[in-house]
Protein backbone atom coordinates (compact mmCIF):
# COMPACT_ATOMS: atom_id res chain seq x y z
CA UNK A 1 0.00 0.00 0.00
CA UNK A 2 1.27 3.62 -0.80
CA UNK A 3 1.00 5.56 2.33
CA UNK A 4 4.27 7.83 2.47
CA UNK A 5 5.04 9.36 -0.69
CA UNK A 6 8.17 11.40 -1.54
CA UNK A 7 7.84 14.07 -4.82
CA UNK A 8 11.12 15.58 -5.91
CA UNK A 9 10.35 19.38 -7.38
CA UNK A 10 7.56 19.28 -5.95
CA UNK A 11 6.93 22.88 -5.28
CA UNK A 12 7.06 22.99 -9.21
CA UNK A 13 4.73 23.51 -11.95
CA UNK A 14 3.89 19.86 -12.08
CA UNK A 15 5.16 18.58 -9.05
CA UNK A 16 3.03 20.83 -6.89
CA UNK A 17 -0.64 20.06 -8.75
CA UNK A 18 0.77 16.14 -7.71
CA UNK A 19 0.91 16.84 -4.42
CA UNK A 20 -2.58 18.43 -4.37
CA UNK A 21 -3.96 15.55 -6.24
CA UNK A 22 -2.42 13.07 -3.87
CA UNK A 23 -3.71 15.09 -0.62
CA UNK A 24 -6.91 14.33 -2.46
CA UNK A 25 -6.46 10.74 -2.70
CA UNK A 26 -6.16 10.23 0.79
CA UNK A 27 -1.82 9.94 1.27
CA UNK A 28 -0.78 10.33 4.88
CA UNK A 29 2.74 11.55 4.43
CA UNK A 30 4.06 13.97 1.60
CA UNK A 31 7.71 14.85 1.41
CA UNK A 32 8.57 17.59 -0.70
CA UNK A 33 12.09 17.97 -1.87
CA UNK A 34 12.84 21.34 -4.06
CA UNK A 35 15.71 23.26 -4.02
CA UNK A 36 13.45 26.36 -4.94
CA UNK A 37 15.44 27.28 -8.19
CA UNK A 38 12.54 27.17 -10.34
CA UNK A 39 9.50 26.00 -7.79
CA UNK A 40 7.71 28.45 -5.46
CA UNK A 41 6.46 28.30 -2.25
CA UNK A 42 3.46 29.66 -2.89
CA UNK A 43 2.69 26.74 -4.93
CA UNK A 44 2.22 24.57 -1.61
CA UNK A 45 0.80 27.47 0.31
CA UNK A 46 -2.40 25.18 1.26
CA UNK A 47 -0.34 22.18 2.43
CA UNK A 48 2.43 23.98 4.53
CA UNK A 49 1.93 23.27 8.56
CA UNK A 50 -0.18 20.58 7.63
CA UNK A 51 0.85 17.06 9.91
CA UNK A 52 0.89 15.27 6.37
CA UNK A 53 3.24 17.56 4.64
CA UNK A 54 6.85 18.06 5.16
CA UNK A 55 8.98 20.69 2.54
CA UNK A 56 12.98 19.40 2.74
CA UNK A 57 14.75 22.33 0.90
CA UNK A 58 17.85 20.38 -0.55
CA UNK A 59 20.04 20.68 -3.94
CA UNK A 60 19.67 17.13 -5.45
CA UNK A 61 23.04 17.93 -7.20
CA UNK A 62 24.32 17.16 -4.17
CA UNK A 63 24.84 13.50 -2.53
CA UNK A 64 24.41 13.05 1.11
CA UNK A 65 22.85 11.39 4.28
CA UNK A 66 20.41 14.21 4.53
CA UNK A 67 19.09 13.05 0.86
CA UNK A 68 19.04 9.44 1.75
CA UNK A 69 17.34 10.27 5.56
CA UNK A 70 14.63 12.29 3.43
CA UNK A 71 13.61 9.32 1.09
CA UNK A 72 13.84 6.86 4.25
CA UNK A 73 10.49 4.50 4.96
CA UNK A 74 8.83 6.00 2.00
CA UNK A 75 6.63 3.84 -0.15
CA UNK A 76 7.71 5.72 -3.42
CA UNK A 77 9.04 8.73 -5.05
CA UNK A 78 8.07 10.80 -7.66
CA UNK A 79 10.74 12.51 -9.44
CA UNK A 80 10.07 15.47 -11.15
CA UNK A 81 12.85 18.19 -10.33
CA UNK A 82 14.71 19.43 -13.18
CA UNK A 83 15.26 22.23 -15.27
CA UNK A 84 12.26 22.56 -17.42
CA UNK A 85 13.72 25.31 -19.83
CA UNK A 86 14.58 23.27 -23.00
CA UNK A 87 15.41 25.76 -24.56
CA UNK A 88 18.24 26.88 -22.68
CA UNK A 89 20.44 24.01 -23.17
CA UNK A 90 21.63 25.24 -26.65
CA UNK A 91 23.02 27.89 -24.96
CA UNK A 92 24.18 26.32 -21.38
CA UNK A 93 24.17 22.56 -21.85
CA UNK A 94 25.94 21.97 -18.25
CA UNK A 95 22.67 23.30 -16.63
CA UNK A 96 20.70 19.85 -17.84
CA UNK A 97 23.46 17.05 -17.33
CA UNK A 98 23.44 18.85 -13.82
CA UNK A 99 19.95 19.54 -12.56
CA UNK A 100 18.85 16.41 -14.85
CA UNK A 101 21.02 13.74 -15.35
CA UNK A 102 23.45 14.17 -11.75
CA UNK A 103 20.10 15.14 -10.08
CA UNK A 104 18.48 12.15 -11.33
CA UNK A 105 21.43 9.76 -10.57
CA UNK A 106 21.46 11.11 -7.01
CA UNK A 107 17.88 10.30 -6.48
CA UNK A 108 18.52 6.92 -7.80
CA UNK A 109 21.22 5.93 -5.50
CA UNK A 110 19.87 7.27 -2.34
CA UNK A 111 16.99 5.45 -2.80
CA UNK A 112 18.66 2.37 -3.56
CA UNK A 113 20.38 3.16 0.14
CA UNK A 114 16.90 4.00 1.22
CA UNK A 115 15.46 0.89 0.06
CA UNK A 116 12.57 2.53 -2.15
CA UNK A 117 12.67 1.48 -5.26
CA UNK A 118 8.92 2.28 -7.08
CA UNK A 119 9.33 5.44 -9.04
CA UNK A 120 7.74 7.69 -11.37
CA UNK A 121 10.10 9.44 -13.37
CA UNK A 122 8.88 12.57 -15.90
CA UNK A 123 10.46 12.38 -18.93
CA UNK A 124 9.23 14.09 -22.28
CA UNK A 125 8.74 13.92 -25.77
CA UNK A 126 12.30 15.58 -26.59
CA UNK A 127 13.67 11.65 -26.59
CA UNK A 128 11.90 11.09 -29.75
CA UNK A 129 13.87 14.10 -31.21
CA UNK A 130 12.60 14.50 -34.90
CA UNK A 131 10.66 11.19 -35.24
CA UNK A 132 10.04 9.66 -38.49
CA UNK A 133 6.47 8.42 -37.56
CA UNK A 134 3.86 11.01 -36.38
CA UNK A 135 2.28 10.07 -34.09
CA UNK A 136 4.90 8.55 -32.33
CA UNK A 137 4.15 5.68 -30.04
CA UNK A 138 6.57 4.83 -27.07
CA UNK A 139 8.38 1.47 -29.09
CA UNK A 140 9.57 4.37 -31.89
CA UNK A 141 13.56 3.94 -32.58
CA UNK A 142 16.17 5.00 -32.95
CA UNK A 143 15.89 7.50 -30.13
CA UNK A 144 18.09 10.72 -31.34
CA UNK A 145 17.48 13.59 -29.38
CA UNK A 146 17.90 16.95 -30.94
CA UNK A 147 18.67 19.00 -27.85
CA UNK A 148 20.64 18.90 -24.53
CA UNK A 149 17.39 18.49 -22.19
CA UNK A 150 16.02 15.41 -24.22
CA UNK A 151 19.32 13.49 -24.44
CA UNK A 152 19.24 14.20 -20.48
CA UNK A 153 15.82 12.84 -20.10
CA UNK A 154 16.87 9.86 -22.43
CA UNK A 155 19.89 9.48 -20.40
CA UNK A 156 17.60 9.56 -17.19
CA UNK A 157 15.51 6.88 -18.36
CA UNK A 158 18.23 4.74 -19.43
CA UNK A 159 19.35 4.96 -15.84
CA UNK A 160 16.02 4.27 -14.59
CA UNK A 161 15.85 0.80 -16.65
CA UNK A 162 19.63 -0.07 -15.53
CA UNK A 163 18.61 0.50 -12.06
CA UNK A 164 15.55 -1.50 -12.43
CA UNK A 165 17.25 -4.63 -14.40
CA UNK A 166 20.41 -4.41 -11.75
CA UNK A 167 18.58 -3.40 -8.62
CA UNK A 168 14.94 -4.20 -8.79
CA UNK A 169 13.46 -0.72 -9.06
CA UNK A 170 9.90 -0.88 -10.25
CA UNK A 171 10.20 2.54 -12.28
CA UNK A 172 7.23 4.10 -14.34
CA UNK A 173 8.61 6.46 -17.08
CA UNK A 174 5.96 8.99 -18.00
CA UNK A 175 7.18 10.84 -21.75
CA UNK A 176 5.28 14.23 -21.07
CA UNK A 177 4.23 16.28 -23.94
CA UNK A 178 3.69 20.41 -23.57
CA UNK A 179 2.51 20.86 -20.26
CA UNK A 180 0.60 24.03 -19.40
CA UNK A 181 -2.10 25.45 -17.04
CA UNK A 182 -1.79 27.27 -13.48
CA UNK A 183 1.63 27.63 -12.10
CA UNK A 184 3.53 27.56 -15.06
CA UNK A 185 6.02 29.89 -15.42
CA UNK A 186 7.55 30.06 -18.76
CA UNK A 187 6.33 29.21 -21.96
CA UNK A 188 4.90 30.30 -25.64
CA UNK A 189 1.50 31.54 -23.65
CA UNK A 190 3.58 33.53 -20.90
CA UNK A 191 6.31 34.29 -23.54
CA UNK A 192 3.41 36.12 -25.89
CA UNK A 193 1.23 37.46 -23.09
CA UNK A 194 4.16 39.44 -21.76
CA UNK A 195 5.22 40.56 -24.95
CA UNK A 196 1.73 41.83 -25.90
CA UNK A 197 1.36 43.57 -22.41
CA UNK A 198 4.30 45.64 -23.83
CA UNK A 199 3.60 46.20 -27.31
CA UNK A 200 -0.16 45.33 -28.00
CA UNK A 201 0.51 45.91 -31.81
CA UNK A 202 3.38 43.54 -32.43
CA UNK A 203 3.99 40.40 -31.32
CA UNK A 204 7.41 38.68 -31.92
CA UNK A 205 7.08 35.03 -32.86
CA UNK A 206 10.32 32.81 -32.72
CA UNK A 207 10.44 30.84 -35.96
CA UNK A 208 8.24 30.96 -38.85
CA UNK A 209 5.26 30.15 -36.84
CA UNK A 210 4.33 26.93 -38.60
CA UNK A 211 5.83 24.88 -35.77
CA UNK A 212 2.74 22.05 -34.71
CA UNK A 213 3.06 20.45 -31.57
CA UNK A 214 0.72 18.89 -28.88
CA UNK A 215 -0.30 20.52 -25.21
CA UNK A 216 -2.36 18.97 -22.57
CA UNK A 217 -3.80 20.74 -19.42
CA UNK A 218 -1.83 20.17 -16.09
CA UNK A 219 -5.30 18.81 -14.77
CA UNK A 220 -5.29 15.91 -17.26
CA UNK A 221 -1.55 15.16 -17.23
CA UNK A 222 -1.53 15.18 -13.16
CA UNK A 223 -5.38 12.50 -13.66
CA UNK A 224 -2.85 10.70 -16.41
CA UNK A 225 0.14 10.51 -13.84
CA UNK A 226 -2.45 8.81 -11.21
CA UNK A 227 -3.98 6.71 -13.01
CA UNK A 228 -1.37 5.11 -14.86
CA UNK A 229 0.23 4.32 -11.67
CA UNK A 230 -2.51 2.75 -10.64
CA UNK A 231 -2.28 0.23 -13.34
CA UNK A 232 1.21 -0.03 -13.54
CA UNK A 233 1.26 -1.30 -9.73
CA UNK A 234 -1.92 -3.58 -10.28
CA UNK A 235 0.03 -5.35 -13.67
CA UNK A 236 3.30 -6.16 -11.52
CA UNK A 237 5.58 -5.31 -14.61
CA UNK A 238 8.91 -4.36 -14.05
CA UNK A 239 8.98 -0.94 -15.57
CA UNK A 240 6.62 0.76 -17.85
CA UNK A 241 6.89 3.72 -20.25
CA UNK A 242 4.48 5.79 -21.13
CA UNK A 243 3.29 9.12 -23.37
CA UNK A 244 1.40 11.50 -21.88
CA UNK A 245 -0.13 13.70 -23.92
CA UNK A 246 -3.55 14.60 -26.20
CA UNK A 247 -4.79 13.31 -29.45
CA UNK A 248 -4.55 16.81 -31.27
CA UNK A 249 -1.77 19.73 -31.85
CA UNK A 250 -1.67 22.99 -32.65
CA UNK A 251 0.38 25.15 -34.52
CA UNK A 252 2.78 28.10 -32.76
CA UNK A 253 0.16 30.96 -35.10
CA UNK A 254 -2.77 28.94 -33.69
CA UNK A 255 -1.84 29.76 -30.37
CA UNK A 256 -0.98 33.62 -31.20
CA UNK A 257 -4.55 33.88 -32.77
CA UNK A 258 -6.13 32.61 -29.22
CA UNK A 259 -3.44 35.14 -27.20
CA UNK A 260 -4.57 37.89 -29.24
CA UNK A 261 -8.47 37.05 -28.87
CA UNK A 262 -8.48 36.19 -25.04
CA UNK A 263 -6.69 39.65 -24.60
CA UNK A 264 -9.40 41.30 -26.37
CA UNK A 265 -6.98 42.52 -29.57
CA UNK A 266 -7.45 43.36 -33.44
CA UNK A 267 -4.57 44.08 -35.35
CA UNK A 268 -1.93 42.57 -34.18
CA UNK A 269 1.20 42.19 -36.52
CA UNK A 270 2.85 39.06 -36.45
CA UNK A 271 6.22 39.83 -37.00
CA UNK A 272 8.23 36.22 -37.20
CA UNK A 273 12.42 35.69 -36.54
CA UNK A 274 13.78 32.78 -38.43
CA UNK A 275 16.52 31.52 -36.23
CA UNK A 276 17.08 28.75 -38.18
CA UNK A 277 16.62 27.84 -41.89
CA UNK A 278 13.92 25.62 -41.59
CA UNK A 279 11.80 27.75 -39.43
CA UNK A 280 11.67 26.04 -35.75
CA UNK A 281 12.04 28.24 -32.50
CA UNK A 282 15.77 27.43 -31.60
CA UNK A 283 18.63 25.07 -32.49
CA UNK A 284 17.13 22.36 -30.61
CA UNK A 285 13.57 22.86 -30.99
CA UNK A 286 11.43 20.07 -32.68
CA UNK A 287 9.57 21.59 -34.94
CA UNK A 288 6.51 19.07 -35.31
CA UNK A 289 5.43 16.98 -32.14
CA UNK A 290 2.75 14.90 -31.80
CA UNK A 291 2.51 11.73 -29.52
CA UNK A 292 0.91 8.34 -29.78
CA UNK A 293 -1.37 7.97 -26.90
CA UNK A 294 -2.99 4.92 -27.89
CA UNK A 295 -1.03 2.76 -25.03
CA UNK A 296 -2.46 5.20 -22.59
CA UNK A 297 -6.55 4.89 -24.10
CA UNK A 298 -5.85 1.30 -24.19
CA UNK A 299 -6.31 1.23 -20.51
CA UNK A 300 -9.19 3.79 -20.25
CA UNK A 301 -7.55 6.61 -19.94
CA UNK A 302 -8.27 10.21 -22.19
CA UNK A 303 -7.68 13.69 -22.34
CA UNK A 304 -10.67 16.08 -20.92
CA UNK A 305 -8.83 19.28 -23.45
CA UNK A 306 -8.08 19.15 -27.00
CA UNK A 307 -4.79 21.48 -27.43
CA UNK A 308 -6.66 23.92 -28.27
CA UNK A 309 -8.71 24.18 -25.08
CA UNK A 310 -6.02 23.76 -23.02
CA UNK A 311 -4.43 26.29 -24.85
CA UNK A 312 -7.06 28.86 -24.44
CA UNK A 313 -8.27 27.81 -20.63
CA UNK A 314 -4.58 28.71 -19.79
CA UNK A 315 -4.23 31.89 -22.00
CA UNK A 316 -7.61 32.82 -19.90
CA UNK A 317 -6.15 32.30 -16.40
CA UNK A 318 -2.98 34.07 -16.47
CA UNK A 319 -4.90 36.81 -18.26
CA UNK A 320 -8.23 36.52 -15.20
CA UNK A 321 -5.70 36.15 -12.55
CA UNK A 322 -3.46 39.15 -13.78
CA UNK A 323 -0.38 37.21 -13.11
CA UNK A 324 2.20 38.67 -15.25
């Protein structure tokens, strides 16, 4: 039975809505370990002096008793700190072999100390890199990552799967598409509502703006994360990978057109910078993305959003809430 539950960046975008969702389900004892380098605070605000909850602020790039004492007696962990900026690691790749694949290692082996070995590890659609098959279904190879960030998460995974064939761990590896929704913090939605709070007559799109890829509310990845643990524990298997994501995408002008309407504005000029030749957002960005979530149906499980909702019901909170 899962009873005390450890979630690693957990005062993150993702990582916090998990914790709500699992005070929900009726867990007695939440252990949140975030360095705070990305995660807020204020993201856990309703859980903090609770007698289930417990915040251990600690720098998983760092190996140590106090990381082993944290994870000890816990029935499993959820590991979901890391550096979420993809982008960034064409510019400083040391930032996601640090905070992703050292982090991630570190995790591993004090819980192999600890004696907890049932994980579920977020990983992301950057393994596939630029995939040949659309939509791409978890058994695609070869895996060829086009950026830093998804050759960490690959690398990640592989060292979930060596841990579980050496050690035992029972690791579930969730490949998360575009995540969005409250508490998010960076973004194309943030990254065009700020601009347009500046300049309401221009908006600056990175890349030609033909760039399709596929987004799924927080709300439905976090019911997704649940409930394919839930079947992964019932099945007995020794690790299980997963896509998480929604049957649609949308395209990078697609989501400009629903910024520009949910901020109530005409005219807009779309003024586009081609970073690369072929028109993507970065070196490093794939420019077409959509996963194959047929394994994840198979077992009764499907998005509540298309993109497009998700899109929009984000674009409408940060714009209701005034948060940036």
């Amino acid at each position: 039975m899962i009873d005390r539950v450890v979630i690693t960046g957990g005062a993150g975008f993702i990582g916090s809505h998990i914790v709500d969702k699992l005070v929900n389900e009726g867990i007695n004892e939440i252990r949140v370990i975030d360095n705070l380098s990305s995660g807020n605070l204020e993201n856990l605000k309703s859980h903090i002096n609770k007698e289930y909850f417990k915040f251990i602020k600690y720098d998983l790039k760092k190996y140590g008793e106090d990381l082993i004492r944290a994870l000890r007696d816990a029935d499993m962990v959820f590991h979901f700190a890391a550096n979420p900026e993809v982008r960034v690691s064409s510019i400083n790749p040391r930032i996601h072999f640090d905070e992703n694949i050292l982090a991630t290692f570190n995790v591993l082996e004090a819980s192999r100390i600890a004696d907890v070995d049932i994980h579920v590890f977020a990983s992301s659609s950057t393994v596939y890199g630029e995939a040949n098959v659309i939509p791409t279904p978890e058994g695609y190879h070869p895996l060829e990552p086009i950026s830093v960030y998804g050759a960490a998460k690959l690398a990640c995974e592989i060292l979930y799967i060596t841990y579980s064939k050496l050690y035992g761990f029972k690791p579930l590896i969730l490949r998360y598409a575009n995540i969005i929704g409250p508490r998010s913090n960076h973004g194309v939605i943030i990254d065009f509502i700020k601009k347009l709070n500046k300049n309401s007559s221009k908006l600056e799109i990175l890349g030609d703006g033909t760039q399709r890829k596929s987004y799924l509310h927080v709300y439905d990845a976090v019911d997704a994360t649940l409930y394919t643990l839930k079947h992964f524990l019932s099945h007995g298997k020794t690790y299980e990978i997963y896509n998480i994501g929604n049957d649609d995408w949308i395209t990078v002008k697609e989501i400009a057109d629903i910024v520009v309407r949910v901020l109530g504005l005409q005219n807009v000029k779309y003024e586009y910078v081609l970073t690369t030749p072929d028109g993507r957002g970065w070196p490093g960005d794939v420019k077409f993305m959509l996963l194959d979530i047929s394994k994840l149906k198979n077992i009764g499980w499907k998005p509540s959003m298309t993109s497009y909702e998700a899109v929009e019901e984000t674009a409408r909170y940060i714009v209701e809430k005034g948060i940036i």
